[in-house]
N, C-alpha and C. Protein backbone atom coordinates (compact mmCIF):
# COMPACT_ATOMS: atom_id res chain seq x y z
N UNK A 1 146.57 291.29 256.51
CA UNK A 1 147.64 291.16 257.48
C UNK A 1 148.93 291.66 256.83
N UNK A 2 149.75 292.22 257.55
CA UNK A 2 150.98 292.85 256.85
C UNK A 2 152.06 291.74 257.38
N UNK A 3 153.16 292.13 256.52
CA UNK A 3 153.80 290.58 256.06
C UNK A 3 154.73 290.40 257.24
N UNK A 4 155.08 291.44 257.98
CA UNK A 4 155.58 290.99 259.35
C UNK A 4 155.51 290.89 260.42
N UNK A 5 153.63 290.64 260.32
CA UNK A 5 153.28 290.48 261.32
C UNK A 5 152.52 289.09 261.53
N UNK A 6 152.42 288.00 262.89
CA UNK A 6 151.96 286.91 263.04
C UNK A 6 150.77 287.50 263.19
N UNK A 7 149.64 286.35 263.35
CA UNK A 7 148.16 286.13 263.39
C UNK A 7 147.56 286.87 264.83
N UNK A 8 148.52 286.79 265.79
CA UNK A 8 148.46 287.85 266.91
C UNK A 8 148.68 289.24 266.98
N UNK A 9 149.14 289.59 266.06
CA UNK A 9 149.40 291.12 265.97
C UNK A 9 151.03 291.34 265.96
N UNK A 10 151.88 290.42 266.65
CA UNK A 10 153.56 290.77 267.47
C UNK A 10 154.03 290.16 265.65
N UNK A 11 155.05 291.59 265.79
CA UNK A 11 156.44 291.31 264.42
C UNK A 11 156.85 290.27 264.89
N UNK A 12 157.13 289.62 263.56
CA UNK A 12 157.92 288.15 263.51
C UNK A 12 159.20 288.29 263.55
N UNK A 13 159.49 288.12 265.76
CA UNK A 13 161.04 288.63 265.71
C UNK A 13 161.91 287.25 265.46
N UNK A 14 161.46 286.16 264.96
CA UNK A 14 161.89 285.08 264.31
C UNK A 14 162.81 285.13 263.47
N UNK A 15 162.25 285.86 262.67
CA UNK A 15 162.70 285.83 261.46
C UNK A 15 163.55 287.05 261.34
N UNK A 16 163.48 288.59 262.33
CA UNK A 16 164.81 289.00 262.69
C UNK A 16 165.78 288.58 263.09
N UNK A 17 165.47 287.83 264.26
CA UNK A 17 166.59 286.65 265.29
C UNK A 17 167.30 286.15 264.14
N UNK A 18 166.69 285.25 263.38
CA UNK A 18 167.52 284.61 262.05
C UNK A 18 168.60 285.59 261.52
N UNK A 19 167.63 286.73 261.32
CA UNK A 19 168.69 287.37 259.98
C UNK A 19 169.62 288.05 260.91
N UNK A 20 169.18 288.39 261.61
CA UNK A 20 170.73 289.02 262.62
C UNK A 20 171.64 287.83 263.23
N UNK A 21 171.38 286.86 263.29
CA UNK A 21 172.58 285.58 264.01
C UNK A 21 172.86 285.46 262.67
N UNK A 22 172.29 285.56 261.69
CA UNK A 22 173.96 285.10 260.01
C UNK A 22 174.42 286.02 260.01
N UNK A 23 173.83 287.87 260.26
CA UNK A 23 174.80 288.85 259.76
C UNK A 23 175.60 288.34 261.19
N UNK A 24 175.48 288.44 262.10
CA UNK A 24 176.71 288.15 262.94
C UNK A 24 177.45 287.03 262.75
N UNK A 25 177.08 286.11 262.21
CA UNK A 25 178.21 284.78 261.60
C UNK A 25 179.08 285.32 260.56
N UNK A 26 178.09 285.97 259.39
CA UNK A 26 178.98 286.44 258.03
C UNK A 26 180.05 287.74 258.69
N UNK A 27 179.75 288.69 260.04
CA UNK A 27 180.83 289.55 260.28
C UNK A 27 182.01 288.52 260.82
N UNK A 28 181.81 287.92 261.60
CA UNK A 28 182.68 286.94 262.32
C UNK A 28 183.68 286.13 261.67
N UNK A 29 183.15 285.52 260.44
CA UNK A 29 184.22 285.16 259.17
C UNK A 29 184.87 286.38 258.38
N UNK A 30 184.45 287.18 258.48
CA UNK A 30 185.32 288.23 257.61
C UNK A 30 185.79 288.70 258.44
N UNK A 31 186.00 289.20 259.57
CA UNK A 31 186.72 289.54 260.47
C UNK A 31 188.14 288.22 260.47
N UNK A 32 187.64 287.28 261.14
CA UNK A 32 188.73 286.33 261.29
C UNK A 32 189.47 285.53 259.36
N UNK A 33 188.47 286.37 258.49
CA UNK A 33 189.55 286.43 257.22
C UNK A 33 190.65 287.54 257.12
N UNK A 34 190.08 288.20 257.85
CA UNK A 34 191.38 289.81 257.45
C UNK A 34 192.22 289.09 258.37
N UNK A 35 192.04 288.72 259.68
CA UNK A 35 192.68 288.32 260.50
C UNK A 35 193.90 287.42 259.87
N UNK A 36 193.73 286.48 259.21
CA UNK A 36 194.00 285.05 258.93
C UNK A 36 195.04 285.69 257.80
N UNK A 37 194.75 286.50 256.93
CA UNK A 37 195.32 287.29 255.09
C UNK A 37 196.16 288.44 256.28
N UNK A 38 196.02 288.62 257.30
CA UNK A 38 197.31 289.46 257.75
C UNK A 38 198.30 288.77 258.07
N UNK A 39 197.85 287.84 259.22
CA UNK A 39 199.20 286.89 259.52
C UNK A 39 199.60 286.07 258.71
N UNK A 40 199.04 285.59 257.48
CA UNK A 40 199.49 284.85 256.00
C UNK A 40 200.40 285.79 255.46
N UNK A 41 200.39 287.22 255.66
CA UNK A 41 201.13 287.85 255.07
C UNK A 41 202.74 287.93 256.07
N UNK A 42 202.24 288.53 257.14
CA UNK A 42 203.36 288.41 258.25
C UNK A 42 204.34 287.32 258.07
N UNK A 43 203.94 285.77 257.70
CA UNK A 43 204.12 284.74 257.52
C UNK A 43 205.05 285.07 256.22
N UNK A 44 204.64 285.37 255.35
CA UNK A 44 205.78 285.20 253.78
C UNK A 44 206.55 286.18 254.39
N UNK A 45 206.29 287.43 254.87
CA UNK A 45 207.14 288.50 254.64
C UNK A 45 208.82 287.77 255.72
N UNK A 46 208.11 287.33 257.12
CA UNK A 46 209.12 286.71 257.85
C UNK A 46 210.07 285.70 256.99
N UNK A 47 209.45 284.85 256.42
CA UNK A 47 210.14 283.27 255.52
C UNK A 47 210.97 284.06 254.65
N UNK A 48 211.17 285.28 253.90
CA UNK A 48 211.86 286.01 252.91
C UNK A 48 213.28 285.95 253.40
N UNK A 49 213.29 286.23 254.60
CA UNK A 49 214.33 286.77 254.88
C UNK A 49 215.62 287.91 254.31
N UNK A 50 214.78 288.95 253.75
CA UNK A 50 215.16 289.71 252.29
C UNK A 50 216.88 290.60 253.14
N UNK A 51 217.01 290.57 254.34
CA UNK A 51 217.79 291.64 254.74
C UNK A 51 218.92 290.59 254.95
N UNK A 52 218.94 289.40 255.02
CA UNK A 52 219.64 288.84 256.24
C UNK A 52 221.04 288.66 254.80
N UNK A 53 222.37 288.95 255.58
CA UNK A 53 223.42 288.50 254.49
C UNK A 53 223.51 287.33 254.23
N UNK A 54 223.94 287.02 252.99
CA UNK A 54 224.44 285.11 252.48
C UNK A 54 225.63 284.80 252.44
N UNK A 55 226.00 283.85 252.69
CA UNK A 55 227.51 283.63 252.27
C UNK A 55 227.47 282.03 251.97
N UNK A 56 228.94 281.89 250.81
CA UNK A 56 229.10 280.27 251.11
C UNK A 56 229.83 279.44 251.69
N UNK A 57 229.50 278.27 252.05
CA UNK A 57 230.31 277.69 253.05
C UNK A 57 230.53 276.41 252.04
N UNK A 58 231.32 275.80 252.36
CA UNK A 58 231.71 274.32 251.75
C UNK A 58 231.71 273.42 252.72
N UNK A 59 230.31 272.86 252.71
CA UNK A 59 230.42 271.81 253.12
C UNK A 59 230.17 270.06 252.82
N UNK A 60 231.43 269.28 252.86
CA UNK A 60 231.83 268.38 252.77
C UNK A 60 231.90 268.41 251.52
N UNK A 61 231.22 268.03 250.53
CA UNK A 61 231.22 268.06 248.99
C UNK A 61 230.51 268.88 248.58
N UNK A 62 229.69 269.76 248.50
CA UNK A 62 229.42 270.69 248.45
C UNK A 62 229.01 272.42 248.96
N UNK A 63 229.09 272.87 248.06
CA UNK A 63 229.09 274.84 248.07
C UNK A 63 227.86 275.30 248.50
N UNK A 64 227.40 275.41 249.72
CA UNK A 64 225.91 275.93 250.30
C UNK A 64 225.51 277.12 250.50
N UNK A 65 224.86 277.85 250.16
CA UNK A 65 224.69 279.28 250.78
C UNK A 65 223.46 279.47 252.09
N UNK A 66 223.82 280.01 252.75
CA UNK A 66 223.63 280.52 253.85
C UNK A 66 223.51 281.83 254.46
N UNK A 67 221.74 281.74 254.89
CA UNK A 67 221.79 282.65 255.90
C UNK A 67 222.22 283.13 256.67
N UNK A 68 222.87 284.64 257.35
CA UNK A 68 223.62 284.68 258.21
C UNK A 68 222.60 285.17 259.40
N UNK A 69 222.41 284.49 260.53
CA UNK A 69 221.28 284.91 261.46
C UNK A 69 222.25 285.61 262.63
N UNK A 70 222.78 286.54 263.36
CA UNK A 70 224.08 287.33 263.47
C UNK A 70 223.87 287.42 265.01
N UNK A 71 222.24 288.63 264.98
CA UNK A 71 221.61 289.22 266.22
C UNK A 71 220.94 288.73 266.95
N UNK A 72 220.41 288.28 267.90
CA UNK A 72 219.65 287.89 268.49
C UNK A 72 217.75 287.55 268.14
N UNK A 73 217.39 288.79 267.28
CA UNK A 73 216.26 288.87 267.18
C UNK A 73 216.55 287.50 265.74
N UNK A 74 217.39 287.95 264.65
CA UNK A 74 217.68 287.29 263.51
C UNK A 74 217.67 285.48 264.21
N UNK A 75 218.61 285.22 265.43
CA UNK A 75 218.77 284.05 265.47
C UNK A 75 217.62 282.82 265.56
N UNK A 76 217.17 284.43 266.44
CA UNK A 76 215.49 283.51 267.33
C UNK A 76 214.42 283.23 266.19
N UNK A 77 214.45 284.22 264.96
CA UNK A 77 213.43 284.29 263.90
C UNK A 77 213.80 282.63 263.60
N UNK A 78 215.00 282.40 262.77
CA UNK A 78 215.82 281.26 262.31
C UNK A 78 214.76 281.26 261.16
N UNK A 79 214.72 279.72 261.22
CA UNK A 79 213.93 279.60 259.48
C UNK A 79 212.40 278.95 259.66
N UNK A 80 211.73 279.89 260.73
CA UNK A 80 210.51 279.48 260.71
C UNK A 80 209.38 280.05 259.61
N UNK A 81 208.03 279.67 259.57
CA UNK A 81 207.15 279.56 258.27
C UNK A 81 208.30 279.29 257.31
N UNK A 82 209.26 278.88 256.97
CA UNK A 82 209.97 278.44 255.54
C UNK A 82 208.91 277.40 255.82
N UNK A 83 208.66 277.14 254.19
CA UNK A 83 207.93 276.24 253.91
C UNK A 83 208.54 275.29 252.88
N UNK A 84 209.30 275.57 252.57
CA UNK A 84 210.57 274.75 251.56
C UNK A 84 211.67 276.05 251.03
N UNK A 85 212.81 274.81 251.13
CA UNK A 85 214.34 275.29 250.96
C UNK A 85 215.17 274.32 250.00
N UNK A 86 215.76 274.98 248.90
CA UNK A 86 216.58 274.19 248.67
C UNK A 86 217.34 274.10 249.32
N UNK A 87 217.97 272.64 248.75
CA UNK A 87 218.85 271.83 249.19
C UNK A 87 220.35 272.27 249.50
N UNK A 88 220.30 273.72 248.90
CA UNK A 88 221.80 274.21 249.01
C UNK A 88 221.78 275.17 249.40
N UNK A 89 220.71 275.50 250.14
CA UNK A 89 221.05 276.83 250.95
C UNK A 89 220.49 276.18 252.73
N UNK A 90 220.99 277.51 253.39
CA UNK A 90 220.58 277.04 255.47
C UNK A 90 220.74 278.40 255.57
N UNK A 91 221.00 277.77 256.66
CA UNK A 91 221.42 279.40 257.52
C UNK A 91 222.81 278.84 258.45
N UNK A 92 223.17 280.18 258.93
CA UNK A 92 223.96 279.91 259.47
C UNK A 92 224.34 281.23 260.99
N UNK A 93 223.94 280.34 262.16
CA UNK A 93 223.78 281.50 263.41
C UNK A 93 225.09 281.11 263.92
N UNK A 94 225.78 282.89 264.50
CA UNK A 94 226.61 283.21 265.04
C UNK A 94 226.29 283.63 266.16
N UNK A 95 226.41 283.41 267.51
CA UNK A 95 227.09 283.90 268.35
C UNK A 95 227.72 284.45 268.78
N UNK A 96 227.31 285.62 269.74
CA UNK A 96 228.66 286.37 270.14
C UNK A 96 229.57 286.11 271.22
N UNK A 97 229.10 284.99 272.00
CA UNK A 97 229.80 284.74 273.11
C UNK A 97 229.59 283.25 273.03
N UNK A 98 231.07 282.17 272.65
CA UNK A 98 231.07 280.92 273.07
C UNK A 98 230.55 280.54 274.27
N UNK A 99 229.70 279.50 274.45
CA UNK A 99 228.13 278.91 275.74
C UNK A 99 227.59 277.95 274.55
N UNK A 100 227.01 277.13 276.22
CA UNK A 100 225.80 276.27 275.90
C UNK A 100 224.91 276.86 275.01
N UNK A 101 224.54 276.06 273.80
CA UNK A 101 222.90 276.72 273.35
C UNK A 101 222.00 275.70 273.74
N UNK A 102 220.62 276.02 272.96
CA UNK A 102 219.33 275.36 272.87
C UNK A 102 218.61 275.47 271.94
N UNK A 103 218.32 274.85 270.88
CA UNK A 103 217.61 275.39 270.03
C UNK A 103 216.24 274.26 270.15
N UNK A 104 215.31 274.82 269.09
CA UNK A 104 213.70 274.28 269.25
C UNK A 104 213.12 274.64 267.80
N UNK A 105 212.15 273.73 267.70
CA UNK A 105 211.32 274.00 266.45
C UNK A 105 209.96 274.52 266.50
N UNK A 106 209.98 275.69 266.90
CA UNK A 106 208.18 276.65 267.79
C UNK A 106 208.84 277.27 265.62
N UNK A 107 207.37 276.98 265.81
CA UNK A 107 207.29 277.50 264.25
C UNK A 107 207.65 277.26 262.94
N UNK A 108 208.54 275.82 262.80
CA UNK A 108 209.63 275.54 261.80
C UNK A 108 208.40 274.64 261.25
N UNK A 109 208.39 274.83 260.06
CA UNK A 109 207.37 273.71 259.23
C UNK A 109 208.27 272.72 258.57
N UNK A 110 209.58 273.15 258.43
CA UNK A 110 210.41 271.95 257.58
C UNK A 110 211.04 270.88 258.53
N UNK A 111 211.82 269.41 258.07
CA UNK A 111 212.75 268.91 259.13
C UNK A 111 214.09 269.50 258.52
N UNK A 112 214.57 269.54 259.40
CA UNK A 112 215.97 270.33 259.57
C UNK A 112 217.02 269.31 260.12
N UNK A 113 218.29 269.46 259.55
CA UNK A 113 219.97 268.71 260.46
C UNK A 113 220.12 269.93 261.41
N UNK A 114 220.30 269.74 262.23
CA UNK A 114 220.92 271.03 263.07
C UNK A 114 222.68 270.52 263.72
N UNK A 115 223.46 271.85 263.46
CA UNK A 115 225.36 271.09 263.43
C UNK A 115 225.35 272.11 264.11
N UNK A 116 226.04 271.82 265.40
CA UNK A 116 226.78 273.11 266.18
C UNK A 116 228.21 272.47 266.02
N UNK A 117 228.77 273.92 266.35
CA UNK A 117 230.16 274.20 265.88
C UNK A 117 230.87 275.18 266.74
N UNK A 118 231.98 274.12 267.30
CA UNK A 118 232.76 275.36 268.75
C UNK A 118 233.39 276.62 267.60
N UNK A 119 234.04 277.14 268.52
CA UNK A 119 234.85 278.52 268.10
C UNK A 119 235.93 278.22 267.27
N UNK A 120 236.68 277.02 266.56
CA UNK A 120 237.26 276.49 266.09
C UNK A 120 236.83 276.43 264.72
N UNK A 121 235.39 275.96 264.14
CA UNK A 121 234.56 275.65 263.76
C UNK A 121 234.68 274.08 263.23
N UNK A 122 234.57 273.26 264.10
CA UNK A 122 234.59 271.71 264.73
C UNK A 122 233.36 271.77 264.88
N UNK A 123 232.79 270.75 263.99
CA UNK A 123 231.22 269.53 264.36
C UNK A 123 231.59 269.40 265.61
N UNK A 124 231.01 269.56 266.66
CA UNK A 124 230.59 269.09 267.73
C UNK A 124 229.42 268.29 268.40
N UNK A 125 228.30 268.56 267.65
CA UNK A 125 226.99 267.72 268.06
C UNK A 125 226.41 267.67 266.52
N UNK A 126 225.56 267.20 266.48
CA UNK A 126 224.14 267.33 265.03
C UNK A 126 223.32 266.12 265.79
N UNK A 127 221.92 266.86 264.93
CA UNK A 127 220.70 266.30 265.68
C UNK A 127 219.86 266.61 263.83
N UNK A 128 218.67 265.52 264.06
CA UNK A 128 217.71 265.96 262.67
C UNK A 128 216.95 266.13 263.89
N UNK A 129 216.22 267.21 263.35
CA UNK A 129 214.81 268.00 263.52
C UNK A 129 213.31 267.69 263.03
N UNK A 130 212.68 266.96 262.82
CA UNK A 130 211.80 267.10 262.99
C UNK A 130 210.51 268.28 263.32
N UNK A 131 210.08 268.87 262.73
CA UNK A 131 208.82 270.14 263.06
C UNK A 131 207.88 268.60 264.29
N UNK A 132 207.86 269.88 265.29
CA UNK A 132 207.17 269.28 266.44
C UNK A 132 206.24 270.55 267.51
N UNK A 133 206.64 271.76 266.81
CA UNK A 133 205.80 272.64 267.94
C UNK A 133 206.25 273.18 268.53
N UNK A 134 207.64 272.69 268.74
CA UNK A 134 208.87 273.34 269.82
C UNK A 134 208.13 272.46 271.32
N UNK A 135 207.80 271.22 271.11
CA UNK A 135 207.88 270.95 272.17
C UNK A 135 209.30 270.03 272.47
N UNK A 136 210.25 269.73 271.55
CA UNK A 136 211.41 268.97 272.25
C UNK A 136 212.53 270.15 271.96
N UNK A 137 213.56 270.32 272.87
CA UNK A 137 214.46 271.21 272.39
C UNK A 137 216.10 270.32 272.52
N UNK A 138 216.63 270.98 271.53
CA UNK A 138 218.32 270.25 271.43
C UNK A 138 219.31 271.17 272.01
N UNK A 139 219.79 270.36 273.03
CA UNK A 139 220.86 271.20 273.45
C UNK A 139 222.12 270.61 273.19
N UNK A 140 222.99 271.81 272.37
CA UNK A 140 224.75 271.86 272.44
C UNK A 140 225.50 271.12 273.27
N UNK A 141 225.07 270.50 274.29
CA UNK A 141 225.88 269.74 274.88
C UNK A 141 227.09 270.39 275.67
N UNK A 142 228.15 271.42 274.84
CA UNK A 142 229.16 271.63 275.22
C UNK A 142 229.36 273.62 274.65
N UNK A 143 230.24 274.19 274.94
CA UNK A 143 230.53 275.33 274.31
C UNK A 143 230.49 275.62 273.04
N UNK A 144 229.30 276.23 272.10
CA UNK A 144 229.62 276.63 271.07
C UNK A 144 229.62 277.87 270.75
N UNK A 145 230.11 278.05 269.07
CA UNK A 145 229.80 279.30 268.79
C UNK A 145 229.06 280.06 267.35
N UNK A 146 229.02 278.44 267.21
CA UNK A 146 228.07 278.67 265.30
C UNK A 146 227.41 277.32 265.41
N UNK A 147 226.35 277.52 264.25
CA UNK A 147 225.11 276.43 264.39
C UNK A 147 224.62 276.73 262.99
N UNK A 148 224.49 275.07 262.33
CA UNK A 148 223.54 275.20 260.98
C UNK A 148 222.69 274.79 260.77
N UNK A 149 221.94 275.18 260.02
CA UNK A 149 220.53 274.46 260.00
C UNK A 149 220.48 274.60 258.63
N UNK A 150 220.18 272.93 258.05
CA UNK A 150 220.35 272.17 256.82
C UNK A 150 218.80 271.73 256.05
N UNK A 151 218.58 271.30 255.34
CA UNK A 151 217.23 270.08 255.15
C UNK A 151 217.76 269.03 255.66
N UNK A 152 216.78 268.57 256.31
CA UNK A 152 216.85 267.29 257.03
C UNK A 152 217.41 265.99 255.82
N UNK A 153 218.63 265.52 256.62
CA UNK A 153 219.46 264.69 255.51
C UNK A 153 220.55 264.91 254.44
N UNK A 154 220.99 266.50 255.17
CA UNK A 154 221.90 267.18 254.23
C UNK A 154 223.29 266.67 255.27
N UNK A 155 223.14 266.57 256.50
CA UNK A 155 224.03 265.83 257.24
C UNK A 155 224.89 264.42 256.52
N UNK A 156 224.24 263.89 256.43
CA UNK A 156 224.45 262.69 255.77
C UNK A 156 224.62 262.55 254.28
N UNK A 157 223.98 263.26 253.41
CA UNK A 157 224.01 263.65 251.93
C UNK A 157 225.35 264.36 251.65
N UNK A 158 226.06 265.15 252.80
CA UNK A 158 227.36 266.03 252.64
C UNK A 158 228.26 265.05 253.09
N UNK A 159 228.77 263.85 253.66
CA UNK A 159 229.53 263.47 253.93
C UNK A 159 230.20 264.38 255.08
N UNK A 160 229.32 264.86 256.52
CA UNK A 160 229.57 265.36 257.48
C UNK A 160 230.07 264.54 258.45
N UNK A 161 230.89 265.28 259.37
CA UNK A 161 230.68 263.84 260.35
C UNK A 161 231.26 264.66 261.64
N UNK A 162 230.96 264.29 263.07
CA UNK A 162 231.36 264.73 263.80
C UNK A 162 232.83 264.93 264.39
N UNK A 163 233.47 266.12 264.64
CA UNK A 163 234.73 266.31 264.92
C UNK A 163 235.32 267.11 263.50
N UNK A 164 234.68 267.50 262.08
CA UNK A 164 235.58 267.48 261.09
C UNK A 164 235.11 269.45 261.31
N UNK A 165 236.07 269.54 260.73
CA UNK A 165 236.55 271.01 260.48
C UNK A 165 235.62 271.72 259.55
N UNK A 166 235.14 272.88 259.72
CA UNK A 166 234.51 273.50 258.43
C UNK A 166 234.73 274.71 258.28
N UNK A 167 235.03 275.31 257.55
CA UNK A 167 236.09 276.52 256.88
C UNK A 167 234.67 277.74 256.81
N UNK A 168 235.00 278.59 258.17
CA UNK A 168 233.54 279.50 257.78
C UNK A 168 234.13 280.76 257.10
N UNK A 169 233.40 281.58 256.37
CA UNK A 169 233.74 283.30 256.27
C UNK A 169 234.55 283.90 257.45
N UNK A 170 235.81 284.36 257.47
CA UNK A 170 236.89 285.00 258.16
C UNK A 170 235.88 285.99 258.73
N UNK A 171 234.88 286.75 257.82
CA UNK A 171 234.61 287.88 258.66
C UNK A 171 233.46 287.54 259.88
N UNK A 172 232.93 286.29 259.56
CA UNK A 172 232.19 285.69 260.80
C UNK A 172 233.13 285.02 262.24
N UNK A 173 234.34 284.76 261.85
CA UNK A 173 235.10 284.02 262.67
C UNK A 173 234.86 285.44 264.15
N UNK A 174 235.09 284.74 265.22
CA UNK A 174 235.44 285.80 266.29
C UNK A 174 236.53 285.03 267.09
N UNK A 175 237.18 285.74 266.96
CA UNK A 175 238.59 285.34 267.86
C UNK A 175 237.94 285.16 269.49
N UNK A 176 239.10 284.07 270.12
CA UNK A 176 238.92 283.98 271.41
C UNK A 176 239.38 285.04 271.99
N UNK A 177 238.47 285.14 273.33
CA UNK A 177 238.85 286.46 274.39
C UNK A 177 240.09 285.90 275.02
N UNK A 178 240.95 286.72 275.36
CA UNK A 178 242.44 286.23 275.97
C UNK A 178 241.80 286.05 277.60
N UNK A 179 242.34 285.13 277.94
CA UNK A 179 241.81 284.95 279.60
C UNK A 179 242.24 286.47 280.58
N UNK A 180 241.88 286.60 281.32
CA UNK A 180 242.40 287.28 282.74
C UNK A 180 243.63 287.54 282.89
N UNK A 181 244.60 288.35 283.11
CA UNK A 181 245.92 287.70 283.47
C UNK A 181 246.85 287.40 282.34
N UNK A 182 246.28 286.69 281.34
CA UNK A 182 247.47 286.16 280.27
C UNK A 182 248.29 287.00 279.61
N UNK A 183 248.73 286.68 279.00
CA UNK A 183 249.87 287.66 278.62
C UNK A 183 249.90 286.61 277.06
């Protein structure tokens, strides 16, 4: 009898069936590994943030550096896959037009202070963050025009507090639009 054949004469498609359902398991994991080692990569390359400018800000007792998130695409990225930050650096999003914001944690693995700041640059709200999925979102409450995002407890660790003044980079400041009419 030849070795792949049963006692009836018919190839033992058994034992093909077998070996073709693992090669299709073993393609299926290597597929969804390239998959997995691309977006792991996508993932660091985003968290780098290698382009974005720094600057420092002083806040409360200490000298922080900061991301500057400027554009729109930059704001929305913010500091998601970060997977840890020191304690003395954030970011820091500008606005181009004083408004309501909203911000959310779709992607943020760290907890975060989040400080909005009118056109003045006046504490106006802060909220801690929590990583949740982006299913709760924080809203500004009132008109702003800058927003930071801290490690969760840098609020409180800086001697922040709502209403106090914070001295940003002149070249981030944007002057108010003169109303309609004014003179």
């Amino acid at each position: 009898m030849k070795p792949n054949e049963t006692l009836n004469g018919c190839s033992n498609t058994r034992r093909l069936v077998r070996y073709g359902a693992i090669s299709l398991l073993l393609a299926v994991v290597l597929v969804a590994a390239l998959f997995a080692c691309h977006d792991h990569a996508e993932r660091a390359k985003i968290a780098r943030n290698p382009k974005l400018p720094r600057v420092s800000v002083v806040l409360g007792n200490k000298t922080v550096k900061l991301w500057v998130a400027a554009s729109p695409r930059t704001r929305d990225r913010g500091l998601m896959y970060i997977r840890k930050m020191p304690d003395t650096c954030g970011m820091l999003f500008v606005f181009q037009h004083n408004g309501p914001q909203t911000f959310w944690m779709k992607h943020t693995l760290i907890p975060l202070d989040l400080i909005f700041l009118n056109q003045q640059g006046v504490i106006v709200r802060h909220y801690m963050m929590p990583p949740d999925h982006g299913k709760k979102t924080y809203p500004s409450g009132s008109p702003i025009r800058y927003a930071i995002e801290l490690n969760a407890g840098a609020f409180q660790r800086l001697h922040l507090h709502d209403a106090m003044h914070i001295n940003l980079p002149k070249r981030y400041l944007i002057p108010a639009r003169k109303a309609v009419g004014a003179s």
